[in-house]
Protein backbone atom coordinates (compact mmCIF):
# COMPACT_ATOMS: atom_id res chain seq x y z
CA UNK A 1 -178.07 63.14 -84.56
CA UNK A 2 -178.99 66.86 -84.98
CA UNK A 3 -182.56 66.87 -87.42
CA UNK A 4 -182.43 68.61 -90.36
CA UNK A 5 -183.44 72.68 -90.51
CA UNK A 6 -187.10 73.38 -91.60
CA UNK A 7 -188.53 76.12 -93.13
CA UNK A 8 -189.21 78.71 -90.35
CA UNK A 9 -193.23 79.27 -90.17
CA UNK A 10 -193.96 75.68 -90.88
CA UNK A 11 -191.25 74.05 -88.36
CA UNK A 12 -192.16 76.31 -85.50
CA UNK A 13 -196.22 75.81 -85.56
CA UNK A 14 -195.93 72.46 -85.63
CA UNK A 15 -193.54 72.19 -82.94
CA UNK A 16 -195.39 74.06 -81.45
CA UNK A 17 -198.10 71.45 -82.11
CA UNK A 18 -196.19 68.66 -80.14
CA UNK A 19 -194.35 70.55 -77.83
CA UNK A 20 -194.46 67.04 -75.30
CA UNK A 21 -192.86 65.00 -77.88
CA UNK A 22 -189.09 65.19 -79.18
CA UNK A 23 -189.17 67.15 -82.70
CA UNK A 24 -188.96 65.04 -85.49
CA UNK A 25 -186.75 64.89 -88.32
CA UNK A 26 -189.08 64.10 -90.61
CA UNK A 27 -191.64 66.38 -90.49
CA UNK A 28 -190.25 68.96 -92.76
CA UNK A 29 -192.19 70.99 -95.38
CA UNK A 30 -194.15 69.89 -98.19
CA UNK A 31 -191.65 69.28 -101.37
CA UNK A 32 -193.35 70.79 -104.56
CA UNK A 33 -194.48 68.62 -106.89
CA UNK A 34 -193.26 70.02 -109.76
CA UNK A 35 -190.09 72.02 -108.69
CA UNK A 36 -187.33 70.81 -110.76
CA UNK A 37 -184.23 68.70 -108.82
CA UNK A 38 -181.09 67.72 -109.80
CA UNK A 39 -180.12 63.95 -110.25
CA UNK A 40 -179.18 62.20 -106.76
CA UNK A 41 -178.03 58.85 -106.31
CA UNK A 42 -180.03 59.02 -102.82
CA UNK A 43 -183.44 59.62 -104.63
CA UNK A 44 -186.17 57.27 -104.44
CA UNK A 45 -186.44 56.17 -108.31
CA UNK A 46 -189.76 56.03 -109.73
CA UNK A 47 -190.27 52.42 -111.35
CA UNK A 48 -192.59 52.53 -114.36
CA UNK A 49 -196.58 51.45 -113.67
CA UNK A 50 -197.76 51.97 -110.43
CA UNK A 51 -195.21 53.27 -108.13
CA UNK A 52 -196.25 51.54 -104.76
CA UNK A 53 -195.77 47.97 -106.65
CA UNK A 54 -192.43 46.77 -105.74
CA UNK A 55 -192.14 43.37 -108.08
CA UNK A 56 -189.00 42.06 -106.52
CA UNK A 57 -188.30 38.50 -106.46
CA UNK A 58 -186.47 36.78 -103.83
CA UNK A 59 -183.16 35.99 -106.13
CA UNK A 60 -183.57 39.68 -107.29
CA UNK A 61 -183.51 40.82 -103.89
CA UNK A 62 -180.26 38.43 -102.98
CA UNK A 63 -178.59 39.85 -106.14
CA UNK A 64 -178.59 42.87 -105.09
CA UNK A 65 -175.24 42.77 -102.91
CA UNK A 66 -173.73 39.86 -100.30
CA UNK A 67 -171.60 41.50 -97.72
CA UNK A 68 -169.29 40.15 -95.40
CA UNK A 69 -168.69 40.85 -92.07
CA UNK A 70 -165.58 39.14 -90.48
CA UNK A 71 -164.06 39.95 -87.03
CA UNK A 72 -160.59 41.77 -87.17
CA UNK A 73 -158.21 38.86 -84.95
CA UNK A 74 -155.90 41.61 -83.33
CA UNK A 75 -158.06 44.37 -81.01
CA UNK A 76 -157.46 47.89 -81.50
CA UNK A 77 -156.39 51.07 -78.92
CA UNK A 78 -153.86 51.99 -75.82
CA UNK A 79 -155.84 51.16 -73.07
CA UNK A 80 -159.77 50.50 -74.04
CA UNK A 81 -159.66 48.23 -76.29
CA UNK A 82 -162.17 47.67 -79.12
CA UNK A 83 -162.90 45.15 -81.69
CA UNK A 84 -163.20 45.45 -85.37
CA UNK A 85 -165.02 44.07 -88.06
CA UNK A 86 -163.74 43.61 -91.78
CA UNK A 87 -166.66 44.36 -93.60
CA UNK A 88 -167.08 43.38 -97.59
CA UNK A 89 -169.52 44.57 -100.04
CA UNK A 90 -169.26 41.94 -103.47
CA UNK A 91 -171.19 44.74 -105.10
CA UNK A 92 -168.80 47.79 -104.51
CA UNK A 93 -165.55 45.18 -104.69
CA UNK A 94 -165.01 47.33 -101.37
CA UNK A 95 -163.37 46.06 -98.06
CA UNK A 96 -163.37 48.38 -95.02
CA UNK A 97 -162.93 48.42 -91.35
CA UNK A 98 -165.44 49.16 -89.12
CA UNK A 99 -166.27 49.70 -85.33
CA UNK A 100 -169.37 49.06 -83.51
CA UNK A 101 -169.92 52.77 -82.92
CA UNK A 102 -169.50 52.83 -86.68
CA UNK A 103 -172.37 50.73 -87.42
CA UNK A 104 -174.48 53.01 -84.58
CA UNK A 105 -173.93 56.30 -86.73
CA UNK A 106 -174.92 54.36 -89.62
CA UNK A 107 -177.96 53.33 -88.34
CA UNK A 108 -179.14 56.82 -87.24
CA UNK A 109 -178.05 58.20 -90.46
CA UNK A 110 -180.80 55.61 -92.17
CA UNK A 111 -182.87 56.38 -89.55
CA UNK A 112 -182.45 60.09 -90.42
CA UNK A 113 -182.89 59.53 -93.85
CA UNK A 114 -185.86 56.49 -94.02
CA UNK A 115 -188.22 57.42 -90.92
CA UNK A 116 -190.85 55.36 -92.68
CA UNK A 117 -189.02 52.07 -93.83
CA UNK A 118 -188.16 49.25 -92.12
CA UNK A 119 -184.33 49.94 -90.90
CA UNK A 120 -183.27 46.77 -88.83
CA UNK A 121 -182.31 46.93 -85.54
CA UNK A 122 -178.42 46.43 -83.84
CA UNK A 123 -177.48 44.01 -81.81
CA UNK A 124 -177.08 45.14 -78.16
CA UNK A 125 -173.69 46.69 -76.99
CA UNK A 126 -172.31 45.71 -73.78
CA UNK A 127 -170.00 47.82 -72.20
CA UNK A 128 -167.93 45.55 -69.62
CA UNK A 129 -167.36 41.74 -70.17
CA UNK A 130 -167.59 41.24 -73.98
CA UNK A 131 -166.36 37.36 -74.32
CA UNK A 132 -165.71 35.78 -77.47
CA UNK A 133 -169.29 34.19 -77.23
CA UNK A 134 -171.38 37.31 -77.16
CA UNK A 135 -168.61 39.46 -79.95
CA UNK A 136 -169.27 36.21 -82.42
CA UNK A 137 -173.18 36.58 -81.85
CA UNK A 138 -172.92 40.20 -82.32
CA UNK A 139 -170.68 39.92 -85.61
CA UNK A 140 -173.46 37.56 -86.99
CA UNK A 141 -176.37 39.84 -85.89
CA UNK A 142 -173.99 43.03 -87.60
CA UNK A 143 -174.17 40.42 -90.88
CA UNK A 144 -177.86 39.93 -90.75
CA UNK A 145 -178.16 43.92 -90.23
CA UNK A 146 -176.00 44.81 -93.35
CA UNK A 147 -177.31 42.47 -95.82
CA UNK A 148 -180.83 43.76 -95.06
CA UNK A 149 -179.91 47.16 -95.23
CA UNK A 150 -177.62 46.37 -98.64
CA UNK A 151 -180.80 44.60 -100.10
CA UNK A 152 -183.26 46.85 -99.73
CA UNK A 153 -184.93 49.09 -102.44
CA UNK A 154 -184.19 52.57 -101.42
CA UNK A 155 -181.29 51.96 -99.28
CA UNK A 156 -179.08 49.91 -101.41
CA UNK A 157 -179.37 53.27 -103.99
CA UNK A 158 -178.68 55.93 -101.29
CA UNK A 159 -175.31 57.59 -100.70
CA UNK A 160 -174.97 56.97 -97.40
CA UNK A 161 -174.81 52.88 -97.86
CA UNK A 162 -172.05 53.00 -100.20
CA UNK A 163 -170.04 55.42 -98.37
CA UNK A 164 -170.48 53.56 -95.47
CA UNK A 165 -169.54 50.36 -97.75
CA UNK A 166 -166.40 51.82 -99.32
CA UNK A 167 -165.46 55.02 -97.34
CA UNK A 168 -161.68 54.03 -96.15
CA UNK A 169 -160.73 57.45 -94.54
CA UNK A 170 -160.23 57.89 -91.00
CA UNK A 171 -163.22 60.05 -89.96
CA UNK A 172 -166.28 57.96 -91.61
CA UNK A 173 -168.82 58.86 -88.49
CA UNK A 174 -169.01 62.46 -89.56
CA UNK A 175 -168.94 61.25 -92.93
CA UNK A 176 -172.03 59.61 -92.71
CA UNK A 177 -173.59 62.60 -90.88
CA UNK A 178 -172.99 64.91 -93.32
CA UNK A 179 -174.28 62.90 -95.91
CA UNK A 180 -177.61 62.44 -94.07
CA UNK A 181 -177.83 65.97 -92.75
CA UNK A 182 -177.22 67.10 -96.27
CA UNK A 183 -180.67 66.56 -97.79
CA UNK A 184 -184.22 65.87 -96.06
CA UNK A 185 -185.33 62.80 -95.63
CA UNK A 186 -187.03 60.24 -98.54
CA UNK A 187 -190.43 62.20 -98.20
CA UNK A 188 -188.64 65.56 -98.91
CA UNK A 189 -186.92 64.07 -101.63
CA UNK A 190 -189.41 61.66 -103.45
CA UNK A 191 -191.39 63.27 -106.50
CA UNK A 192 -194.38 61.50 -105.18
CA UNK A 193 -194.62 62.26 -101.51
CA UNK A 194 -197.42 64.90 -101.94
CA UNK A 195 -199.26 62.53 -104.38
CA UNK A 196 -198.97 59.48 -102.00
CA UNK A 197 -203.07 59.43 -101.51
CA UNK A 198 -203.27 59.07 -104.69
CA UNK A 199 -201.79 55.62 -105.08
CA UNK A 200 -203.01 54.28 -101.92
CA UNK A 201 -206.50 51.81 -101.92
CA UNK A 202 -209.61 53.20 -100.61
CA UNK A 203 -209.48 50.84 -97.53
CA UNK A 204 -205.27 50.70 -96.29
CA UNK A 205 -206.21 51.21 -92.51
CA UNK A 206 -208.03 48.18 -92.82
CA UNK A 207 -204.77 46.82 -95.27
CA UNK A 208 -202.66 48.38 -92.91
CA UNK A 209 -204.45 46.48 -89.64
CA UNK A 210 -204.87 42.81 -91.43
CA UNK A 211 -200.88 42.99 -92.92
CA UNK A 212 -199.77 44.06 -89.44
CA UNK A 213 -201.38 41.16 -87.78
CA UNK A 214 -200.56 38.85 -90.30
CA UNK A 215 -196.48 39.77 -89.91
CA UNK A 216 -197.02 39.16 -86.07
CA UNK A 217 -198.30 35.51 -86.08
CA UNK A 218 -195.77 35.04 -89.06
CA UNK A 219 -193.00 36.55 -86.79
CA UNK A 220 -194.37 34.59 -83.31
CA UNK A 221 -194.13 31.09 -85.42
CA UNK A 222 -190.77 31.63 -86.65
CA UNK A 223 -189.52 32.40 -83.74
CA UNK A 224 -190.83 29.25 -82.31
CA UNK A 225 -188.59 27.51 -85.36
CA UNK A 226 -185.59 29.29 -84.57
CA UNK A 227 -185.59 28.25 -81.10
CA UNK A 228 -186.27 24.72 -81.67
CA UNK A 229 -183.68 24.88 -84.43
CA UNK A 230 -181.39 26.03 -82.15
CA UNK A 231 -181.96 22.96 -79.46
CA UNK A 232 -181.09 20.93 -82.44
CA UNK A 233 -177.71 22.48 -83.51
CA UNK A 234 -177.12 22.61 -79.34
CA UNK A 235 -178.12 18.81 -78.96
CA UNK A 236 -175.65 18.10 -82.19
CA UNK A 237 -172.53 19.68 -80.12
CA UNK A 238 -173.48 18.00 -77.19
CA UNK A 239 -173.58 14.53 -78.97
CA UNK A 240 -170.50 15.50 -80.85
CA UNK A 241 -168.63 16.30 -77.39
CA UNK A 242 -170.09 12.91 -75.62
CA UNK A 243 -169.37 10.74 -78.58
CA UNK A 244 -165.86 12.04 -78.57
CA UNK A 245 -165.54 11.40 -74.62
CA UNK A 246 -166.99 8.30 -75.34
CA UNK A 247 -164.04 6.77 -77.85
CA UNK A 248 -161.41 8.42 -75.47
CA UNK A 249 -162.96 5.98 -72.29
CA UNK A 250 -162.83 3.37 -74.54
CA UNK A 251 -159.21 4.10 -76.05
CA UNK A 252 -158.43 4.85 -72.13
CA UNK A 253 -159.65 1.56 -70.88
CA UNK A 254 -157.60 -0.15 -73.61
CA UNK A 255 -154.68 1.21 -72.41
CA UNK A 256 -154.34 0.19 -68.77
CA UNK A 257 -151.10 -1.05 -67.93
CA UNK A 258 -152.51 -2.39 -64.50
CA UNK A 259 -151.39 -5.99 -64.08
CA UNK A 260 -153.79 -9.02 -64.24
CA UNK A 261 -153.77 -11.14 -61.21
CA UNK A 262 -153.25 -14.57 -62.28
CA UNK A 263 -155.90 -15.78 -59.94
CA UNK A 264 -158.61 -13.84 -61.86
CA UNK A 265 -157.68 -14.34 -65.37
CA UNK A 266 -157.79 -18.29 -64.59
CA UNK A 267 -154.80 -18.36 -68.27
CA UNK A 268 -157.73 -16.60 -70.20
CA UNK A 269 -156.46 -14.04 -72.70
CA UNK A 270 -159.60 -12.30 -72.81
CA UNK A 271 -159.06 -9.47 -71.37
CA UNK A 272 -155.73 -8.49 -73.14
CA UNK A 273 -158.07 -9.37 -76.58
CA UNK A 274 -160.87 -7.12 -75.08
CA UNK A 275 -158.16 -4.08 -74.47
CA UNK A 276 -156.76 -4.29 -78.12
CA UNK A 277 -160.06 -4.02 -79.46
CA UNK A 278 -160.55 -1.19 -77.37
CA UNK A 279 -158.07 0.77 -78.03
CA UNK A 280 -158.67 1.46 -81.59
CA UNK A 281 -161.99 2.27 -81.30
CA UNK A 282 -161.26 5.80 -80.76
CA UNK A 283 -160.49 6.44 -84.00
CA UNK A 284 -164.35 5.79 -85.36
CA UNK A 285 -165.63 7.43 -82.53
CA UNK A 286 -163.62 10.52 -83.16
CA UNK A 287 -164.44 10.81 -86.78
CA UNK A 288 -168.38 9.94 -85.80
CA UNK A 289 -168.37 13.18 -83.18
CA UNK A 290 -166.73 15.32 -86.09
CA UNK A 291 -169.11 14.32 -88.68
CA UNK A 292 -172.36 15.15 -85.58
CA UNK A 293 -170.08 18.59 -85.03
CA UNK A 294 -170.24 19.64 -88.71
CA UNK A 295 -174.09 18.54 -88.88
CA UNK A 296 -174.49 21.41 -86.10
CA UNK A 297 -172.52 23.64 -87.35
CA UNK A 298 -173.80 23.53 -91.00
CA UNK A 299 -177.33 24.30 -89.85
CA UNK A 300 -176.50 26.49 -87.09
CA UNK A 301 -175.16 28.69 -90.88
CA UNK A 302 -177.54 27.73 -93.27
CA UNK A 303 -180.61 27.16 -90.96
CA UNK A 304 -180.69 29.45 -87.40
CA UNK A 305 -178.95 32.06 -89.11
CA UNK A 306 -181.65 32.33 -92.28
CA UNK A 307 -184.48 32.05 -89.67
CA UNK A 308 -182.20 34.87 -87.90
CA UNK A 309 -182.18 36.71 -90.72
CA UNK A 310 -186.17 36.75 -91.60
CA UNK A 311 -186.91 37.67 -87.87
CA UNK A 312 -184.78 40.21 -87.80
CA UNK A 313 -186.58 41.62 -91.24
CA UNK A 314 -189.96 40.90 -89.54
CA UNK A 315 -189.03 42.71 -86.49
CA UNK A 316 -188.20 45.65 -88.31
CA UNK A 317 -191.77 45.26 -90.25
CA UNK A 318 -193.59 45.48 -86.44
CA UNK A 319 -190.75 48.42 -85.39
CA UNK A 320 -192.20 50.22 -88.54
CA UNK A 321 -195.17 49.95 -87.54
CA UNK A 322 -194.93 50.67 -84.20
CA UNK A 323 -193.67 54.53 -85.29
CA UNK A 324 -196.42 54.94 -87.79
CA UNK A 325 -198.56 54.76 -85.10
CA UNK A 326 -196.65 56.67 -82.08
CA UNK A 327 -195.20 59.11 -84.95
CA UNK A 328 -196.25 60.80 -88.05
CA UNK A 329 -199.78 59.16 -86.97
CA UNK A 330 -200.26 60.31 -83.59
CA UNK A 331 -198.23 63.89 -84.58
CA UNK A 332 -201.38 64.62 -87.08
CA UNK A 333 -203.97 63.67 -84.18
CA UNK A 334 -202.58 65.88 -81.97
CA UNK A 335 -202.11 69.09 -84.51
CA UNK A 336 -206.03 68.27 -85.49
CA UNK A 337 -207.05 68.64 -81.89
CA UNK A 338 -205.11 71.76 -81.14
CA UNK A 339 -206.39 73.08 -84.01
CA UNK A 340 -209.92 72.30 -82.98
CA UNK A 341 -209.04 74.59 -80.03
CA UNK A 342 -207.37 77.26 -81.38
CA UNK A 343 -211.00 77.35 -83.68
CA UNK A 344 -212.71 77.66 -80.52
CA UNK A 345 -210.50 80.55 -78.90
CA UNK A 346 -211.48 82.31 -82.49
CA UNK A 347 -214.78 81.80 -81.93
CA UNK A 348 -215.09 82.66 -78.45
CA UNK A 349 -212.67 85.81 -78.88
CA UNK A 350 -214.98 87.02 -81.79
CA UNK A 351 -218.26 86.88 -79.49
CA UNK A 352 -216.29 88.58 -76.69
CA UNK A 353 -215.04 91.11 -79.25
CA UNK A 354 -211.71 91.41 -78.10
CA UNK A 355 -208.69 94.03 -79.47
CA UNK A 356 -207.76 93.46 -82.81
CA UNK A 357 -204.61 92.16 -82.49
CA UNK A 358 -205.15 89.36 -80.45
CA UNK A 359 -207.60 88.36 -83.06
CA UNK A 360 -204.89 88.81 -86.04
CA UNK A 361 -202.20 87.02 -83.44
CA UNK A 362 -204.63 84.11 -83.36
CA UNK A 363 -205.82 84.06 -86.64
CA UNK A 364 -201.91 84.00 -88.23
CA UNK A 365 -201.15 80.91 -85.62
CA UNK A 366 -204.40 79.24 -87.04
CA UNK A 367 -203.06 79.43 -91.07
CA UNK A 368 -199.36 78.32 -89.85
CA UNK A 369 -201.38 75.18 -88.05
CA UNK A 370 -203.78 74.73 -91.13
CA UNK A 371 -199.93 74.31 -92.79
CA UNK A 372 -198.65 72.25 -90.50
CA UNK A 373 -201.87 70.02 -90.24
CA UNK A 374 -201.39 69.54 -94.39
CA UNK A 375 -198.00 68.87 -93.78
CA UNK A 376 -198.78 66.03 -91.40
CA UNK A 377 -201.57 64.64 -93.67
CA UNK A 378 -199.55 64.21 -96.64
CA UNK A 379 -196.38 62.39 -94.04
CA UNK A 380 -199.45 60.22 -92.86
CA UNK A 381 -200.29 59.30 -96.36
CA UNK A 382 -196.72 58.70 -97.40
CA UNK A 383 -195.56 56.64 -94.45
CA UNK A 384 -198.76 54.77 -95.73
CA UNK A 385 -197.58 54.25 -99.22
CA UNK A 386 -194.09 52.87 -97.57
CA UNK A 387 -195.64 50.96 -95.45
CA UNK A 388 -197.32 49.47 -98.51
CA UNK A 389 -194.25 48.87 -100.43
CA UNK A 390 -192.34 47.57 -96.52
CA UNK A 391 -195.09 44.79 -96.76
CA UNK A 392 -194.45 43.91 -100.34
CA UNK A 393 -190.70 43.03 -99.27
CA UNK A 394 -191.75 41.43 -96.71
CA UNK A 395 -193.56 38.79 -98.81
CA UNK A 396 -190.62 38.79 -100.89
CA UNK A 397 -188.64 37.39 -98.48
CA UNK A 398 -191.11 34.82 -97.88
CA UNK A 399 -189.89 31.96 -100.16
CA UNK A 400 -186.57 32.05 -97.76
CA UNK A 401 -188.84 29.43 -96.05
CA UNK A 402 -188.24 26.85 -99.25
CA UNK A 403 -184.59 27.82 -98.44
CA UNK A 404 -184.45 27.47 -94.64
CA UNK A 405 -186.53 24.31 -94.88
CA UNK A 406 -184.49 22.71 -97.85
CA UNK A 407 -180.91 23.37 -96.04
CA UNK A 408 -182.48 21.88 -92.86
CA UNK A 409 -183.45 18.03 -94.88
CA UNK A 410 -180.60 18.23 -96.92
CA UNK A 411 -178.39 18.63 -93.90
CA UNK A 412 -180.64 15.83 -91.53
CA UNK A 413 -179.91 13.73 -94.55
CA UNK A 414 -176.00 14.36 -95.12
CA UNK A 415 -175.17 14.01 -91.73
CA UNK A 416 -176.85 10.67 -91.00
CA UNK A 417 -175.65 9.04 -93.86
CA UNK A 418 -172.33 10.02 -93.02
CA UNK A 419 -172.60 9.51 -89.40
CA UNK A 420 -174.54 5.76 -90.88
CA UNK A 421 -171.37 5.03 -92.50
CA UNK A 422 -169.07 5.33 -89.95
CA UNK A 423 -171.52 3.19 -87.47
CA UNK A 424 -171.81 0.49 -90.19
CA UNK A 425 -167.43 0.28 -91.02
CA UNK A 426 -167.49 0.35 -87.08
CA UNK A 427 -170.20 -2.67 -86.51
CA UNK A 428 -167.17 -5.38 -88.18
CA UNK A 429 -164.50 -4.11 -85.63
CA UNK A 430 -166.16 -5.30 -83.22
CA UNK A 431 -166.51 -9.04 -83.59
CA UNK A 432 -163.15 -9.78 -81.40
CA UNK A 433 -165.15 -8.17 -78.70
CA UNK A 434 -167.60 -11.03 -78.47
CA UNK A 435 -165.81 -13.91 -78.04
CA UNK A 436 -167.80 -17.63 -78.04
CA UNK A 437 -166.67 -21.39 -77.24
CA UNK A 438 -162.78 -22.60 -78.05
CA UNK A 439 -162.18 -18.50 -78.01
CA UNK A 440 -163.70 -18.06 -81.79
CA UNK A 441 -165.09 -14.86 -82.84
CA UNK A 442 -168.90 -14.62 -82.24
CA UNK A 443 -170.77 -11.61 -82.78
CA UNK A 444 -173.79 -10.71 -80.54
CA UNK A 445 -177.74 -12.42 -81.88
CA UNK A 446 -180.02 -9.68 -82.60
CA UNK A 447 -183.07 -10.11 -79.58
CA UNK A 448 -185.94 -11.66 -80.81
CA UNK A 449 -189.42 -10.25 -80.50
CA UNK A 450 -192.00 -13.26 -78.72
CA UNK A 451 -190.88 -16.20 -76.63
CA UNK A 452 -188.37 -18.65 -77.44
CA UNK A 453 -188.62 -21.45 -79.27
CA UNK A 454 -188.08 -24.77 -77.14
């Protein structure tokens, strides 16, 4: 995506002030605090109290929009084909169709547009080989990525999210880049970007430092959980499969038609008892493997996908972070140092008394980097202030834990009793199987713990 135009004096010294890194889109010019500006649905809205206090609960947060994101059954084009997603926003009563590629120009556009929140990341593309296993993970990590993006604060009030929501035309990629190219980004646009400092306690690098490696333990442990969740919903299928397999062998054995030498069944009708008992069995067996299928399948929604859902969030948290530091942060070292040496140049072209207008030439380049320097300082502080407000959400999302950890029981709980049902209407069905003196029914003693009695 093209960045924005800048103003001309302030855009060129400070690209000229990180000429080795690729020119941001962010670093625009200072907005004016008290320059008048239209309404815009885009605009960062200034809650009453103290601005960098988000007070969002969890079920405020939830509220806020639940989008679907359903895979399109027929696939799309001549020759390369391409899949598409039905996507469906309960908050704009919208339903629109939308490619990968889609998603990608959507993504830049916040990216364009919120340099300094936490945008989540898309799942992978793969060019060649896309099998219905890796387009159903990437339609549930497209999910994850919408209903963050549709929650959050400042996105779920920006243009670009409901266009992107509700937009049916044909052309919504340069939709979406016009509406981001349109205005600067959230600092250029927020009445309190050059006041950020202001807001901001006395010690946030050390805030900053203690939140940031808070959020990666927090992040390293749940990802422990999801994985281990995910063994379980994996072992669930498995059992599911093999319990299944298991009736059929039974029903299978039931149903041999290969004749019974008379020498071996010495007139004994056991075995033709023992294969009519069999062969019904399959039945409960069947019906036990559904009810350990729907177990896994119930938490692999309600359980890997939450946990899913709050790493992805996290990951965004430490992504955020990550350009803070390599960005706006490291931009604003770099300006300071250059302008340390264009000080020096002034100082050592004034004791060499050189021509005039080398001097003037040097000192107009020092004022445009003074400029850009303040126009660093005040992105420093505001990314700052976000980050602030990032963490905030962050702990918002917390109590998805109670959620996660309460669909997890309830489902452990469900699905044996179910599966303890079926076991225990199975156990009676199987007295003919055990078959005792003058051929009368006689179900199997329970082993006793000790020696036996004499």
């Amino acid at each position: 995506m093209d960045p924005l135009p800048t103003a001309p004096g302030a855009a060129a010294a400070e690209a000229e002030a990180d000429e080795e890194a690729d020119p941001p889109a962010a670093d625009s010019p200072v907005p004016p605090v008290s320059e008048p500006r239209a309404p815009d649905a885009g605009r960062m809205q200034v809650p009453p109290g103290n601005p960098l206090l988000l007070s969002l609960t969890l079920q405020e947060l939830l509220a806020r929009d639940a989008v679907q994101v359903e895979l399109v059954p027929e696939k799309k084009g001549l020759f390369l084909k391409h899949v598409e997603y039905e996507v469906s926003s309960q908050r704009f009563e919208s339903c629109v169709r939308r490619r990968y590629n889609d998603f990608v120009v959507f993504h830049e556009a916040l990216l364009h547009k919120f340099p300094y929140r936490m945008v989540p990341a898309l799942p992978p593309k793969r060019m060649l080989g896309a099998d219905r296993e890796f387009i159903e993970a990437r339609r549930r990590a497209l999910k994850r990525f919408i209903n963050l993006v549709a929650r959050h604060p400042p996105f779920s009030e920006d243009a670009v999210l409901k266009l992107f929501l509700s937009f049916s035309g044909p052309d919504v990629q340069n939709k979406l880049r016009e509406s981001a190219q349109r205005v600067g980004d959230e600092f250029m646009n927020c009445r309190l970007a050059a006041r950020a400092k202001d807001f901001l306690p006395a010690d946030i690098q050390t805030q900053f430092a203690m939140s940031r490696e808070l959020i990666r333990n927090i992040y390293n442990s749940f990802h422990k959980l999801r994985d281990r969740a995910e063994r379980m919903v994996s072992r669930a299928i498995d059992n599911a499969a093999d319990l299944l397999i298991f009736g059929k062998e039974l029903s299978a054995l039931g149903s041999d038609t290969t004749p019974l030498p008379s020498w071996a069944s010495l007139n004994s009708s056991t075995w033709g008892s023992l294969k009519q008992a069999l062969k019904g069995l399959s039945v409960e067996f069947a019906l036990l493997a559904d009810k350990a299928a729907q177990q896994g399948k119930q938490e692999e929604n309600d359980v890997v996908e939450k946990l899913n859902l709050f790493l992805d969030l996290l990951q965004s948290y430490k992504d955020l972070c990550e350009r803070h530091e390599k960005g706006v942060l490291h931009r604003h070292q770099r300006a300071l140092h250059k302008y340390s040496l264009m000080k020096r140049q002034m100082m050592s072209a004034a004791a060499q008394s050189r021509e005039p207008e080398s001097v003037e030439q040097l000192e107009s380049r020092i004022v445009e980097q003074e400029s850009v320097i303040q126009t660093m300082e005040l992105r420093n502080y505001y990314s700052l202030y976000c980050l602030h407000q990032e963490t905030q959400l962050v702990h918002a999302y917390l109590p998805l834990t109670s959620h996660i950890l309460g669909a997890f029981v309830n489902s452990q709980v469900q699905g044996h009793k179910e599966m303890s049902k079926v076991w225990n209407d199975l156990q009676p069905k199987l007295r003919c199987l055990f078959v005792g003196p003058h051929s009368a029914p006689a179900p199997p003693r329970p082993p006793q713990d000790g020696p036996s009695a004499h």
